[in-house]
Protein backbone atom coordinates (compact mmCIF):
# COMPACT_ATOMS: atom_id res chain seq x y z
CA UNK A 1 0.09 124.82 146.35
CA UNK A 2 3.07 126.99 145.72
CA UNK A 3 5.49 128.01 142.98
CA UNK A 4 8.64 129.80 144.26
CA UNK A 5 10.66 131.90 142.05
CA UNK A 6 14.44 133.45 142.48
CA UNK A 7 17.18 134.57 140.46
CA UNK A 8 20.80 133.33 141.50
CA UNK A 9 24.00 134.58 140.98
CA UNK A 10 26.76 132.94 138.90
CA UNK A 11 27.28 129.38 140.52
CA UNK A 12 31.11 130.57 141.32
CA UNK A 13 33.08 129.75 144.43
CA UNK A 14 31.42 130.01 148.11
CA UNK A 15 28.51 131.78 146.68
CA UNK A 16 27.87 128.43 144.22
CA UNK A 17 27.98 126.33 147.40
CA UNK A 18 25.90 128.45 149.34
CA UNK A 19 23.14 128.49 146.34
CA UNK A 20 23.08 125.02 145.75
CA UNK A 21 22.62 124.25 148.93
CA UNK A 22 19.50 126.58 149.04
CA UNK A 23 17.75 125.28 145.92
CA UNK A 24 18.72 121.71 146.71
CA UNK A 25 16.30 122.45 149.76
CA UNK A 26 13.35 124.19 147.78
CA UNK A 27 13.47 121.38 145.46
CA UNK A 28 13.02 118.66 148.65
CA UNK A 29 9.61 120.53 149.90
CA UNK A 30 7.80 118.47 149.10
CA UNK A 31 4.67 117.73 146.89
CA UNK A 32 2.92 121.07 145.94
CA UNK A 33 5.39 122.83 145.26
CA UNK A 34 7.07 124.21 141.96
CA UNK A 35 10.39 125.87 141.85
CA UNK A 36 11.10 128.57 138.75
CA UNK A 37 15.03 129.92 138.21
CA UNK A 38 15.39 133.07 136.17
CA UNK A 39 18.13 134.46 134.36
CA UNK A 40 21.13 133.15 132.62
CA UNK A 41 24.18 133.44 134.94
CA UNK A 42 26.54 130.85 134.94
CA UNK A 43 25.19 127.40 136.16
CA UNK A 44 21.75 128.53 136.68
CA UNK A 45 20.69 126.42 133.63
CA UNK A 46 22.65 123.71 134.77
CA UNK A 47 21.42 123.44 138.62
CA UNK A 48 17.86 123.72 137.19
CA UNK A 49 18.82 120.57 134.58
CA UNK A 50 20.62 118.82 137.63
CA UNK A 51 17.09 119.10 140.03
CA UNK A 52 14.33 118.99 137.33
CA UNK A 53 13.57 122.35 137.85
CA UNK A 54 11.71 125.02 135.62
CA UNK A 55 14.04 127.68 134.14
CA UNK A 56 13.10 131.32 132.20
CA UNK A 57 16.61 132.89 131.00
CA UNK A 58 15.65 136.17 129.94
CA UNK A 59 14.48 138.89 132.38
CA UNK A 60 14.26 142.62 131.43
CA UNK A 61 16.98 144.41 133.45
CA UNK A 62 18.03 148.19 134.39
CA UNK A 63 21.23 150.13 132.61
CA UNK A 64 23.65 148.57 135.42
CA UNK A 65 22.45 145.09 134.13
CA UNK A 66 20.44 144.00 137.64
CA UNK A 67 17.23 142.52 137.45
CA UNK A 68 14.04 144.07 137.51
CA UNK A 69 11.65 143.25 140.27
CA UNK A 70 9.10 144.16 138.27
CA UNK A 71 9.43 142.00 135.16
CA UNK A 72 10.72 138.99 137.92
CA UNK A 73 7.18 139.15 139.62
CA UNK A 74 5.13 139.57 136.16
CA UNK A 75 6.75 136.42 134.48
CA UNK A 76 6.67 134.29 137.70
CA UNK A 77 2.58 134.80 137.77
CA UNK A 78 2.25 134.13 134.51
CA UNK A 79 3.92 131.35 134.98
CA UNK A 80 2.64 130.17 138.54
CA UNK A 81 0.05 126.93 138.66
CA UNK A 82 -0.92 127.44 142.46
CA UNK A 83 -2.94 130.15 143.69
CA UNK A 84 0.49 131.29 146.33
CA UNK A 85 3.72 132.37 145.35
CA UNK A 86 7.19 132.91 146.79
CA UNK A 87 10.06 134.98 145.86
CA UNK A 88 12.91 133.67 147.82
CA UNK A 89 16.76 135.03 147.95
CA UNK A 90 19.26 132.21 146.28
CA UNK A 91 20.65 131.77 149.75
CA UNK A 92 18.30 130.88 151.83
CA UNK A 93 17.92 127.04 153.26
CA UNK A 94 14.39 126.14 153.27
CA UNK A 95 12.86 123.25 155.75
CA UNK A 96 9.78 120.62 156.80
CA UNK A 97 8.09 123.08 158.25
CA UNK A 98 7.85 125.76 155.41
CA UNK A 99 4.85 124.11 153.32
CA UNK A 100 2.45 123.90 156.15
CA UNK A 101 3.03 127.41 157.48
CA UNK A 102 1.83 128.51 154.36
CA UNK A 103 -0.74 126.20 154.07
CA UNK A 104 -1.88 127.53 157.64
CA UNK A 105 -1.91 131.33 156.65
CA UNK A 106 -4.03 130.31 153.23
CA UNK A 107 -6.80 128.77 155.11
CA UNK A 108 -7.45 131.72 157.12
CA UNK A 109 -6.59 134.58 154.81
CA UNK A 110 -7.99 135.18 151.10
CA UNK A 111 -5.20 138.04 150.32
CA UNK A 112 -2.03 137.76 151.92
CA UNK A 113 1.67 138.04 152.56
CA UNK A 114 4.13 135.89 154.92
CA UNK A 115 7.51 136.60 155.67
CA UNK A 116 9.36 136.00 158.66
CA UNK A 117 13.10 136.55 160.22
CA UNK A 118 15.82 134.02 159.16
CA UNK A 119 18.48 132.92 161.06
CA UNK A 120 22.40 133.67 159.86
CA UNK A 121 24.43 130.31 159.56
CA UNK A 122 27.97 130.27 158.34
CA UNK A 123 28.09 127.39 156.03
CA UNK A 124 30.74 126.63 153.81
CA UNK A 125 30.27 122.99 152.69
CA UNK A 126 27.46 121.04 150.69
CA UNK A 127 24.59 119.80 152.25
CA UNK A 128 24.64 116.67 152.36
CA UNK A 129 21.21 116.12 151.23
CA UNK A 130 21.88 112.32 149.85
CA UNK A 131 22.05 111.74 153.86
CA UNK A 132 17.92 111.78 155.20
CA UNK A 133 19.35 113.55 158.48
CA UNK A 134 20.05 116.71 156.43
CA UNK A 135 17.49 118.56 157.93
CA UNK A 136 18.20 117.77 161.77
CA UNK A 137 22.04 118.35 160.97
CA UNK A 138 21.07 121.90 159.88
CA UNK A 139 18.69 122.47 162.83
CA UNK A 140 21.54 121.22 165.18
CA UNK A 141 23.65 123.66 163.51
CA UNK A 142 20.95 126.70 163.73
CA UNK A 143 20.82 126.08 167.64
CA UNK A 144 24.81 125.42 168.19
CA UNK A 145 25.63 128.60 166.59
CA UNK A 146 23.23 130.98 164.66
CA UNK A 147 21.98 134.20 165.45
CA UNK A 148 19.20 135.76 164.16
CA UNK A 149 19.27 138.45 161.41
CA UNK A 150 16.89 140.70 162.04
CA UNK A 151 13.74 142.50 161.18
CA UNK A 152 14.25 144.33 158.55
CA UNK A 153 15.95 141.73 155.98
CA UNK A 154 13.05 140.25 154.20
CA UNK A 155 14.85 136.73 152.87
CA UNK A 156 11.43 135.09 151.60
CA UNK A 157 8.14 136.23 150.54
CA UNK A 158 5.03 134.66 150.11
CA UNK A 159 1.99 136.19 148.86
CA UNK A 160 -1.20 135.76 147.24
CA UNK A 161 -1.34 135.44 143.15
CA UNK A 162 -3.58 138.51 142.77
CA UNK A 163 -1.26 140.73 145.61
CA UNK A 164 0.98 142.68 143.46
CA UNK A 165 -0.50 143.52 140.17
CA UNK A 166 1.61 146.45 139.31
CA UNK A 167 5.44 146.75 140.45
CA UNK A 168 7.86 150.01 140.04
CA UNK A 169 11.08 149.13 138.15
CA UNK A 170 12.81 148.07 141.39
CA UNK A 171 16.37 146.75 140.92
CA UNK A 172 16.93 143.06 142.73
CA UNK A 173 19.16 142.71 145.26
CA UNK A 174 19.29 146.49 146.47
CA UNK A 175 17.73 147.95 149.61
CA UNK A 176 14.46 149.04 149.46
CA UNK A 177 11.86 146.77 147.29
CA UNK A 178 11.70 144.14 150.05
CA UNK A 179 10.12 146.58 152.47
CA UNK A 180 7.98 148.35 149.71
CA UNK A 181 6.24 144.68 149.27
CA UNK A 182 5.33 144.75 153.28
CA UNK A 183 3.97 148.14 153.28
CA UNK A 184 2.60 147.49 149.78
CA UNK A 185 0.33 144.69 151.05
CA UNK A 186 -0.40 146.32 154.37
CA UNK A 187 -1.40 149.77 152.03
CA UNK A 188 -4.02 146.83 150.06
CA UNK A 189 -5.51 145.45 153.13
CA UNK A 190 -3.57 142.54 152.79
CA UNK A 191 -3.19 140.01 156.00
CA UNK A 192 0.73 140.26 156.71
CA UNK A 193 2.29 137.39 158.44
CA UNK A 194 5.06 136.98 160.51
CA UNK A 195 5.62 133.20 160.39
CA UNK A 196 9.21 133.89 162.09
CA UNK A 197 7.91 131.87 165.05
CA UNK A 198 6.99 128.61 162.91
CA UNK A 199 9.40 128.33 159.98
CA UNK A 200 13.21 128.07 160.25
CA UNK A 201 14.50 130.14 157.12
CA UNK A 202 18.27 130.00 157.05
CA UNK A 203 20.30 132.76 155.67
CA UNK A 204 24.05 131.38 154.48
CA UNK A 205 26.50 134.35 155.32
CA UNK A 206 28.37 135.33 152.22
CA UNK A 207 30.29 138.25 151.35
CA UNK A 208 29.12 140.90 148.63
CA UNK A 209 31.96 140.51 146.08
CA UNK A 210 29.42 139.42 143.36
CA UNK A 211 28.36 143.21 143.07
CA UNK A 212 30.16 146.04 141.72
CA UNK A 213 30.87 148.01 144.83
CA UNK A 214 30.17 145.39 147.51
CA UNK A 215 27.91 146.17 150.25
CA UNK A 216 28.00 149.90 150.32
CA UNK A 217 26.64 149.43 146.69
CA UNK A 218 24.00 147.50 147.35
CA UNK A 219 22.80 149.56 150.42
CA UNK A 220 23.58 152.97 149.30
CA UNK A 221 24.52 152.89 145.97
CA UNK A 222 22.77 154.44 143.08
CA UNK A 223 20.19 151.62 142.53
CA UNK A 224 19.23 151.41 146.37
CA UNK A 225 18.73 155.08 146.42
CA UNK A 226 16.78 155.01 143.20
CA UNK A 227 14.80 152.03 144.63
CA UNK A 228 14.09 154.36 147.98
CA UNK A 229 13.09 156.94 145.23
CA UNK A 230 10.60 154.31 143.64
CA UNK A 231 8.97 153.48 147.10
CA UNK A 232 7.82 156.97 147.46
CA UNK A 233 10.28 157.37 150.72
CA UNK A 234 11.54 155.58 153.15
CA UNK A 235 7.87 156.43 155.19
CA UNK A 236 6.96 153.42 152.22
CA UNK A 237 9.81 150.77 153.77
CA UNK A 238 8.08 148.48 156.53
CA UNK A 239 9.82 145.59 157.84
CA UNK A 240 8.69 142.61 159.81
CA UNK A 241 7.94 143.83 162.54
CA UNK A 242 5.21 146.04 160.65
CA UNK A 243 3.25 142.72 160.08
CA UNK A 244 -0.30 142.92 161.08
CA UNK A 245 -0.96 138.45 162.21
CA UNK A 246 1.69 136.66 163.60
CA UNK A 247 1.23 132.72 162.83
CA UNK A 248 2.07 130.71 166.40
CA UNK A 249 2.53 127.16 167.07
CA UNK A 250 -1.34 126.98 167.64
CA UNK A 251 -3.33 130.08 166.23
CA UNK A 252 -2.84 133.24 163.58
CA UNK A 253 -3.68 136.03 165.99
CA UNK A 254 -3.43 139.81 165.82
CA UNK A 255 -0.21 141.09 165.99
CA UNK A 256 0.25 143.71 168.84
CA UNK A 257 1.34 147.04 167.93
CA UNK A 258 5.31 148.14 168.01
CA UNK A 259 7.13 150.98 167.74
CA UNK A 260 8.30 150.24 163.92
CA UNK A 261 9.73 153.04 163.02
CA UNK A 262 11.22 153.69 165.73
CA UNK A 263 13.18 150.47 165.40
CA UNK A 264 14.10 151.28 161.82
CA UNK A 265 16.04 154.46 162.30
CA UNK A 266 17.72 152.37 165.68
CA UNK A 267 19.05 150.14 163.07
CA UNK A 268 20.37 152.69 160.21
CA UNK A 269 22.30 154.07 163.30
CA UNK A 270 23.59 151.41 164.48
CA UNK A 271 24.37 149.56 161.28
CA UNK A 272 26.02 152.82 160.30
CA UNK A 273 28.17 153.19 163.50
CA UNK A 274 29.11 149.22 163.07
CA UNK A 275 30.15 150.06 159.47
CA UNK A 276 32.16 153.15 160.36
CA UNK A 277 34.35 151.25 163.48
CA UNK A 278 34.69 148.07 161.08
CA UNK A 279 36.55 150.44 158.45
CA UNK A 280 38.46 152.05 161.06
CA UNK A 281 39.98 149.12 162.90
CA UNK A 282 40.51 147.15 159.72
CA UNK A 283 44.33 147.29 159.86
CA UNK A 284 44.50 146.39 163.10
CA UNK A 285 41.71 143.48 163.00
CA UNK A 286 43.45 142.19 159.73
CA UNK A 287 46.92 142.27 161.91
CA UNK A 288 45.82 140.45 164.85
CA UNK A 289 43.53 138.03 162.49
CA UNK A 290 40.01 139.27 163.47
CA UNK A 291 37.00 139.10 161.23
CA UNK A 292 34.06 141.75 160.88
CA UNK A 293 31.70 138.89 161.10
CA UNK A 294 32.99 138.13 164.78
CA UNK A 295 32.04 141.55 165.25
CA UNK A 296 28.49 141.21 163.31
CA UNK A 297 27.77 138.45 165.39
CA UNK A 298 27.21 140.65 168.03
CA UNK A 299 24.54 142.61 166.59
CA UNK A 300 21.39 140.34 167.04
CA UNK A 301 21.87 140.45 170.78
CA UNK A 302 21.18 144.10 170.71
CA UNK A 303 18.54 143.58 169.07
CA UNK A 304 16.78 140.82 171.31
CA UNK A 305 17.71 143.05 173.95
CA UNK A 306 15.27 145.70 172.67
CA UNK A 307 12.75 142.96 172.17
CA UNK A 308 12.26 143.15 168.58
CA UNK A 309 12.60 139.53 168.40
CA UNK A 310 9.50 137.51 167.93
């Protein structure tokens, strides 16, 4: 029914917890399901070994040596055997209730593309996935204490074999190509899903000190501006809330119209003000002990206030 597809870091500290306990997940879906690790970091071939799960080493990758999106999404359909796909970040926990979502969305639309809002969960031991409770210990944990991450980080996407035929040289892991997909699929008359109401996607809080540049890389650096260049503008990036079905408990209906980009350039602002008065209270926050994720925490309450939420 599905083959999902990522490309993890180097299994190294907090972010090899966080990782394993994401693909340990995707590999516990269930019957149906395939699960395909690219490149050759350290310990991707050995998680894949250690959960019987398919691995490619070589993907074609940009002068800064990321990933290309492009090359990620060609090899995964050559290599899918279902007619649905899923490219997934490396640390995102997956549940029960993924598989049937999808399975919902594919009986009622011929070309499509699900995604949906995860929730942020700060995890810092294994899963214990050897216990059966696993998955009500992490929904306990998503009620106690996550908050939800908002609209416009697209954590997991699942699409239709024949969706993306053709892909600009994106780089992975920088702004940008995640919201070309949703306005790419919306621009092909695609069915876009927002399955945020039905599937609990869990996004493991980490830090960014795998990249060169950290955060402000990743989000403004060179390769996110070049990936904004790619998309044709940032008219090009749509985010969840651009979907046009949202999947219920009981129906996939129409979603109702918002004011999208409206939303997006609230969010630039206001992830740029957040940015600007972490960096200028740092000495003081680091003297007095406080971290910018007590701070961040804060953040998805604005947004439910605006009623972005789903």
């Amino acid at each position: 029914m599905l083959t999902l597809f990522a490309i993890p870091k180097a299994f190294r500290g907090h972010t090899g917890v966080i990782q394993r306990n994401a693909i340990g997940s995707w590999a516990r879906l269930g019957r149906g399901s395939r699960v395909v690790l690219f490149g050759d970091e350290e310990g991707t071939a050995e998680v894949a070994r250690e959960c019987h799960l398919d691995h490619v080493p070589v993907v074609a990758r940009n002068e800064f040596g990321t990933p290309l999106v492009s090359a990620l999404f060609q090899e995964a359909r050559k290599l899918a055997a279902h007619d649905a796909l899923c490219y997934v970040n490396s640390d995102i926990i997956l549940l029960g209730d993924f598989l049937p979502a999808i399975e919902r969305v594919r009986a009622r639309a011929r070309r499509f593309l699900m995604v949906g809002e995860c929730s942020n969960l700060d995890l810092r031991t294994p899963v214990p996935f050897a216990d059966p409770s696993w998955p009500a210990q992490i929904l306990r944990r998503v009620s106690d204490s996550a908050v939800p991450r908002g609209s416009w980080y697209i954590d997991y996407l699942v699409f239709s074999r024949d969706l993306y035929q053709e892909l600009p040289p994106f780089a992975v892991g920088r702004a940008g190509f995640d919201n070309w997909l949703v306005w790419k699929a919306r621009a092909l008359g695609a069915s876009v899903v927002n399955a945020s109401r039905v599937v609990t996607a869990v996004h493991q809080q980490h830090d960014y000190s795998h990249v060169r540049g950290g955060r402000e890389w990743s989000y403004r650096g060179p390769e996110a501006v070049r990936n904004v260049e790619l998309a044709g503008g940032r008219e090009h990036l749509y985010g969840i809330g651009h979907a046009s079905h949202v999947l219920t408990s009981r129906s996939l209906r129409r979603q109702r119209p918002r004011w999208a980009r409206l939303e997006y350039h609230w969010d630039a602002w206001l992830g740029r003000v957040t940015w600007l008065a972490l960096e200028a209270t740092r000495l003081v926050r680091h003297r007095l002990g406080l971290r910018a994720a007590t701070f961040r925490r804060f953040l998805p309450l604005v947004t439910r206030w605006r009623g972005k939420g789903p």
